[in-house]
Protein backbone atom coordinates (compact mmCIF):
# COMPACT_ATOMS: atom_id res chain seq x y z
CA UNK A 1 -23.74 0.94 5.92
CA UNK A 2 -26.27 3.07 4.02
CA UNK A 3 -26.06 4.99 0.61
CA UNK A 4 -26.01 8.24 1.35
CA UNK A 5 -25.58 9.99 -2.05
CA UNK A 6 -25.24 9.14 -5.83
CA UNK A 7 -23.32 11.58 -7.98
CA UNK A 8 -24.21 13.06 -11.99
CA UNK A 9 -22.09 14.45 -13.74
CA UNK A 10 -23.21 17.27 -15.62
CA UNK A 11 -21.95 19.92 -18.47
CA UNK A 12 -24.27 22.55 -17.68
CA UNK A 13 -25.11 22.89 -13.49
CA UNK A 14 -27.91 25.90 -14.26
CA UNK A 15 -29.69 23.82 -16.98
CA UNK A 16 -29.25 20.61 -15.00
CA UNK A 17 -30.58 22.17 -11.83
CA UNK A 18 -33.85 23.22 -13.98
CA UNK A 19 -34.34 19.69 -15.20
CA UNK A 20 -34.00 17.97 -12.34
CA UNK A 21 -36.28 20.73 -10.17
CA UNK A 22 -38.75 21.79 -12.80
CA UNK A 23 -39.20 18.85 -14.91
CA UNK A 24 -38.64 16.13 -13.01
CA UNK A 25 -39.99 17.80 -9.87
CA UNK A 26 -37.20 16.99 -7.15
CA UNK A 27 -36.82 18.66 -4.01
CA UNK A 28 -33.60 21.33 -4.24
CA UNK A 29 -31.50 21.97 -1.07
CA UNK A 30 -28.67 23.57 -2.48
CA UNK A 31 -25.76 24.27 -4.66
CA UNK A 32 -22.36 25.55 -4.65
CA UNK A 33 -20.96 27.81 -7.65
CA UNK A 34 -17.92 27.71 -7.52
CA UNK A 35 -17.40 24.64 -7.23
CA UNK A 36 -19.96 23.38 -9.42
CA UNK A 37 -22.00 21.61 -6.78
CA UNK A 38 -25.88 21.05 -6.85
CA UNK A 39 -27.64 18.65 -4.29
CA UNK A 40 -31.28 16.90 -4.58
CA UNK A 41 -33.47 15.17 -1.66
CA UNK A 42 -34.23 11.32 -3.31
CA UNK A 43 -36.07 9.67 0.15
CA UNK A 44 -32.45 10.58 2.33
CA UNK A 45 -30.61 9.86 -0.26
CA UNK A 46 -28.46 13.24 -1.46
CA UNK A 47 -28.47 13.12 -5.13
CA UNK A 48 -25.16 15.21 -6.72
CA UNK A 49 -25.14 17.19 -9.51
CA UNK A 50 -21.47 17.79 -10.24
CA UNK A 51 -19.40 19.21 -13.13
CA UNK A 52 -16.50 17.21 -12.73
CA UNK A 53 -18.09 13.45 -12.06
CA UNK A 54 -18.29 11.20 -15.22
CA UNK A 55 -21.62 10.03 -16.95
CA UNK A 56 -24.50 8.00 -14.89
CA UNK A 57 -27.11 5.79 -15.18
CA UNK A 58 -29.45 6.47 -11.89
CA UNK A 59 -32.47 4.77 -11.66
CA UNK A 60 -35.50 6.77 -10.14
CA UNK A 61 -38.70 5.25 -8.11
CA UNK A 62 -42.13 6.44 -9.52
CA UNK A 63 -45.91 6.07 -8.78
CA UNK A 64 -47.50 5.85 -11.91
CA UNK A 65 -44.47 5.27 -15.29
CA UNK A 66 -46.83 5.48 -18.38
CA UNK A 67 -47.79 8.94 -16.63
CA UNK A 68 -44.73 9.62 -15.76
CA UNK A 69 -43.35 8.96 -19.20
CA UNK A 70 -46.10 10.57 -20.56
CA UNK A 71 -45.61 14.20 -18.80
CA UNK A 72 -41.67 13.73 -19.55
CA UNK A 73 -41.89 13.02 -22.95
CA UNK A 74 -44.75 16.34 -23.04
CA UNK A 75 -42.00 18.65 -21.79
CA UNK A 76 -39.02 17.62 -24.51
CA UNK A 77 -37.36 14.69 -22.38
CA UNK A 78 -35.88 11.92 -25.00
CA UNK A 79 -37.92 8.61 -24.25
CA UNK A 80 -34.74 6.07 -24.80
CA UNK A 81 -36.33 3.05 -23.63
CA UNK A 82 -40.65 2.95 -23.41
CA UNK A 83 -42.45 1.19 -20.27
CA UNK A 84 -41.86 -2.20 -20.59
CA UNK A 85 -41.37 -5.42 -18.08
CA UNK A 86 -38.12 -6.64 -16.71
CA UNK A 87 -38.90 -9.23 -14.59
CA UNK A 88 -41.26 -10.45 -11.90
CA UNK A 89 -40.72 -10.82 -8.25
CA UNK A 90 -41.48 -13.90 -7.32
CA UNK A 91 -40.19 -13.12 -3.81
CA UNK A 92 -39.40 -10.13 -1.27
CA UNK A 93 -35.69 -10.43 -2.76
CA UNK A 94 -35.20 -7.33 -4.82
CA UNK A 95 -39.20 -6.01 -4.19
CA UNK A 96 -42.57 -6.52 -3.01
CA UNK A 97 -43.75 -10.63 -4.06
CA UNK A 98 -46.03 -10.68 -6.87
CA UNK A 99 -45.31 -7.43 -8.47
CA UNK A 100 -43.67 -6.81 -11.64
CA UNK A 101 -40.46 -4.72 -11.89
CA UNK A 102 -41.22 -1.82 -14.75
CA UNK A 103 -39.35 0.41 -16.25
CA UNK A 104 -38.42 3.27 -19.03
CA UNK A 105 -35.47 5.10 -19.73
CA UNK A 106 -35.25 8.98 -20.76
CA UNK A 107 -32.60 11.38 -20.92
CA UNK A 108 -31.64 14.12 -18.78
CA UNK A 109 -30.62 17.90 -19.67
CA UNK A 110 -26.80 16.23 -19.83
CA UNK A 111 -27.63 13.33 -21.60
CA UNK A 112 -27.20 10.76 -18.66
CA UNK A 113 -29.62 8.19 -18.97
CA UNK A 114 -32.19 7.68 -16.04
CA UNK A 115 -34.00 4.80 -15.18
CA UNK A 116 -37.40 5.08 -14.35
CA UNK A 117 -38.82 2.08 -11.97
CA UNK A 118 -42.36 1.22 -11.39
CA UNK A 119 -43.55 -1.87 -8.73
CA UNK A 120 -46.85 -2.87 -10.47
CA UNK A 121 -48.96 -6.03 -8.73
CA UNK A 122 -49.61 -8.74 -11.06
């Protein structure tokens, strides 16, 4: 089995679509009004924007997260949760060895909270 898409539920598809394209800068493929449908390329992974799905926490892969952070909080995105350590990987289990996992949380355009992952070398 592979994941093949995650869904967000959303009050507002239009403004939802603009965060998630403009300000977060994902790749749009398409959405469907009515019903209230919005997909998002995440690596092959369809990411669902959907009126009628509940509240999510999704957590997102980035390069660089105090930059990231940085350029989210500059364009009006609530900061929940600033860069900060979770744990280190001691292994290949959950990530690469010797890296520590990083991560912030921020709000989208709905309020659903988004998770913001860094794998920094220690």
């Amino acid at each position: 089995m592979r994941l093949v898409q995650v869904a967000v539920g959303v009050q507002d598809l239009d403004r939802a679509v603009a965060f998630y394209r403009d300000v977060v800068g994902l790749a749009h493929r398409a959405t469907y009004d009515p019903p209230g449908l919005a997909f998002f390329d995440l690596d092959g992974v369809r990411l669902l924007l959907d009126r009628g799905a509940p509240a999510s926490l999704v957590y997102l892969g980035v390069e660089d997260l105090p930059a990231t952070v940085a350029r989210l909080r500059a364009a009006g995105v609530v900061v929940e949760g600033e860069p900060h350590v979770i744990f280190t990987h001691d292994d290949d289990t959950l990530g690469p060895a010797r890296t520590a996992e990083w991560m912030a949380f921020v709000r989208d355009s709905e309020q659903n909270l988004l998770g913001l992952v860094e794998q920094r070398a220690v």
